[in-house]
C-alpha atoms as a PDB file:
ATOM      1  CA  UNK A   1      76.227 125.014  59.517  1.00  0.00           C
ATOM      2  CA  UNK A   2      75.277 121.346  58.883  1.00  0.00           C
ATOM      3  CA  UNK A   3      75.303 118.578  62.617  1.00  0.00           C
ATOM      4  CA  UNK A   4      78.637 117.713  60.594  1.00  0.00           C
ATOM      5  CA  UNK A   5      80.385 120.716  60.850  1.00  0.00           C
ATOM      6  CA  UNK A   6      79.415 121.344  64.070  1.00  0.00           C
ATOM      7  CA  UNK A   7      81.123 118.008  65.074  1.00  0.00           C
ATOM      8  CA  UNK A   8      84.262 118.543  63.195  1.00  0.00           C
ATOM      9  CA  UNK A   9      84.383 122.338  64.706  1.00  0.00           C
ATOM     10  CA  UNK A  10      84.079 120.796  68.278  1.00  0.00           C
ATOM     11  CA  UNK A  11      86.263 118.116  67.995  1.00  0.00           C
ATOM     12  CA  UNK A  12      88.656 120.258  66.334  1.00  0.00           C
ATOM     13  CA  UNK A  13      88.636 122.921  69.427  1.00  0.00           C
ATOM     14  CA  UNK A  14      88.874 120.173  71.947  1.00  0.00           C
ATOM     15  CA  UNK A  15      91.833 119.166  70.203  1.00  0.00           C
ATOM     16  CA  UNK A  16      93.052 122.172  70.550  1.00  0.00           C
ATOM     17  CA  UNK A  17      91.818 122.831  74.240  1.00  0.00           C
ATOM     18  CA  UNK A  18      93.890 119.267  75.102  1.00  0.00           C
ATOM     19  CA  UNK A  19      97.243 120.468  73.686  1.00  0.00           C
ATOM     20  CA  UNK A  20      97.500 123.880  75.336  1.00  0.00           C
ATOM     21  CA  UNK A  21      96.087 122.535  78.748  1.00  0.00           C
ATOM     22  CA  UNK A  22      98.436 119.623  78.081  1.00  0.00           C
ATOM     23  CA  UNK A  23     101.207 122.223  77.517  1.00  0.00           C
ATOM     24  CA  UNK A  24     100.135 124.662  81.087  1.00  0.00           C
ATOM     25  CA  UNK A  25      99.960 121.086  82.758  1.00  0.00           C
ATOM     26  CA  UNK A  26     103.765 120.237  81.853  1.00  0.00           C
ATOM     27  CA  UNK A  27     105.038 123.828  82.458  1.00  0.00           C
ATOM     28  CA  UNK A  28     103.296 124.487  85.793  1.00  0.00           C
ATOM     29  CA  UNK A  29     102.698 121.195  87.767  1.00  0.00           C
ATOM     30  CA  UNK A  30     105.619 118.589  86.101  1.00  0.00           C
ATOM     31  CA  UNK A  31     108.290 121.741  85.861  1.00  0.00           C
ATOM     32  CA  UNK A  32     107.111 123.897  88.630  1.00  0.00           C
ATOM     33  CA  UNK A  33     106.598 121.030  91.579  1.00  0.00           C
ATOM     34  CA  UNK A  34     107.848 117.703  90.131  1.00  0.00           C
ATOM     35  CA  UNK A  35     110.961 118.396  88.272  1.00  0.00           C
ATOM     36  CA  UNK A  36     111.829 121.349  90.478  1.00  0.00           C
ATOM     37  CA  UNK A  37     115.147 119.983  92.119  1.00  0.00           C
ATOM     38  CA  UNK A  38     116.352 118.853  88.823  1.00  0.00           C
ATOM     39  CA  UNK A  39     115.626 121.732  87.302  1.00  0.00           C
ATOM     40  CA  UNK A  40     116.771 124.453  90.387  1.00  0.00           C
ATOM     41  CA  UNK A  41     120.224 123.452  89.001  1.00  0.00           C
ATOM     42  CA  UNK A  42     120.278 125.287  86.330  1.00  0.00           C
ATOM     43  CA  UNK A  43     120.284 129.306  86.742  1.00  0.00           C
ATOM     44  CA  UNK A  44     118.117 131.798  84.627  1.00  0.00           C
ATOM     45  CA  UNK A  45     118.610 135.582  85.181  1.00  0.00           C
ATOM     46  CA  UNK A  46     120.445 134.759  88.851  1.00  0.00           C
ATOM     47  CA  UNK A  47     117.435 132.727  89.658  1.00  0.00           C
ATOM     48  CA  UNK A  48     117.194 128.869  89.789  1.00  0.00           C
ATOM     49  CA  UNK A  49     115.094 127.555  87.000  1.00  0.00           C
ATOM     50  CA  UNK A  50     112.729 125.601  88.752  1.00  0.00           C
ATOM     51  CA  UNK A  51     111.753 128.525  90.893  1.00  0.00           C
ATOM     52  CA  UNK A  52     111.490 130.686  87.830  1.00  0.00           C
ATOM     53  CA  UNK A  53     108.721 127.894  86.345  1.00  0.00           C
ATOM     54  CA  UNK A  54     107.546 127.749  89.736  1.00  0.00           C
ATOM     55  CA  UNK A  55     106.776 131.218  90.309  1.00  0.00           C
ATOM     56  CA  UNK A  56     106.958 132.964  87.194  1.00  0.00           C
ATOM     57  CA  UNK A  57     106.938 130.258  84.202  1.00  0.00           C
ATOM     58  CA  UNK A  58     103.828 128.844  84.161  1.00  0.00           C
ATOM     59  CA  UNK A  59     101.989 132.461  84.510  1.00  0.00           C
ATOM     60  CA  UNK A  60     103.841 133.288  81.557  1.00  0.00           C
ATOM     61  CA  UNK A  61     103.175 130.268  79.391  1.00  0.00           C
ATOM     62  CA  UNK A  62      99.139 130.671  80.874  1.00  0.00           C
ATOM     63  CA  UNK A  63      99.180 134.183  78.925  1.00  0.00           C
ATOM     64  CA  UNK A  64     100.540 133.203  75.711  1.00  0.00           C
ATOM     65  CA  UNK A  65      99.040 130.204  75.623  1.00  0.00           C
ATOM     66  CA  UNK A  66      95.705 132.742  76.075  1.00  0.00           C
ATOM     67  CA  UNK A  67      96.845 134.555  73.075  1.00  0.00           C
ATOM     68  CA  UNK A  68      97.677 131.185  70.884  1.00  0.00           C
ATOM     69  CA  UNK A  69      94.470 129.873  71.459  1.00  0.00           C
ATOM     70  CA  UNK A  70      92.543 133.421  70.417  1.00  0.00           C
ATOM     71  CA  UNK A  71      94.342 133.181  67.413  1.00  0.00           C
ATOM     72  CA  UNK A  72      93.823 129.178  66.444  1.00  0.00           C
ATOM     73  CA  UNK A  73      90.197 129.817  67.197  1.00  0.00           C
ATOM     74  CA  UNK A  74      89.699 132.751  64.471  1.00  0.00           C
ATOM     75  CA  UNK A  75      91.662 130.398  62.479  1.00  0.00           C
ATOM     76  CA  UNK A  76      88.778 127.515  63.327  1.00  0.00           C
ATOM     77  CA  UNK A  77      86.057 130.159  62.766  1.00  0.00           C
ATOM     78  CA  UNK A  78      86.788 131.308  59.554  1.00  0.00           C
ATOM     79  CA  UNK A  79      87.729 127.710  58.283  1.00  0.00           C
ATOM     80  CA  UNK A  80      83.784 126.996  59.378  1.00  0.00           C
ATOM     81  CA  UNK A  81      82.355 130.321  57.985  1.00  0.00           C
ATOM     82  CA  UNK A  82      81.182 131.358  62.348  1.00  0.00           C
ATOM     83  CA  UNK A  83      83.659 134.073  62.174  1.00  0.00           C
ATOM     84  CA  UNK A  84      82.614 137.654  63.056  1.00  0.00           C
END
């Protein structure tokens, strides 16, 4: 793997990184704490919403986030030729 490719596969998973951390940063700080009142109007399963994101949401989006970035990174790896 040429210095080139080794930049453009690091830049390309920092991308990455930014977006889904980006993404756990909306769901569990701006939904869970900031937007909480606004949100604790609305009702999800007999719980307020902003509780739910509060408590629940942003463990949930943490997990499949886990699982989109496995699979974006075998993506990455094969596109590169570092794949197992």
């Amino acid at each position: 793997m040429s210095k080139k490719d080794m930049k453009a596969y690091w830049k390309e998973n920092l991308g990455y990184l930014a977006i889904l951390l980006s993404i756990w940063f909306l769901v569990s700080y701006v939904f869970g704490i900031l937007l909480v009142d606004q949100l604790n109007s609305i009702k999800m399963g007999g719980f307020k919403l902003g509780f739910w994101f509060a408590q629940q949401g942003s463990m949930y989006v943490f997990v499949i986030l886990i699982f989109v970035y496995v699979k974006l990174m075998n993506k990455l790896d094969k596109k590169y030729g570092v794949d197992e």
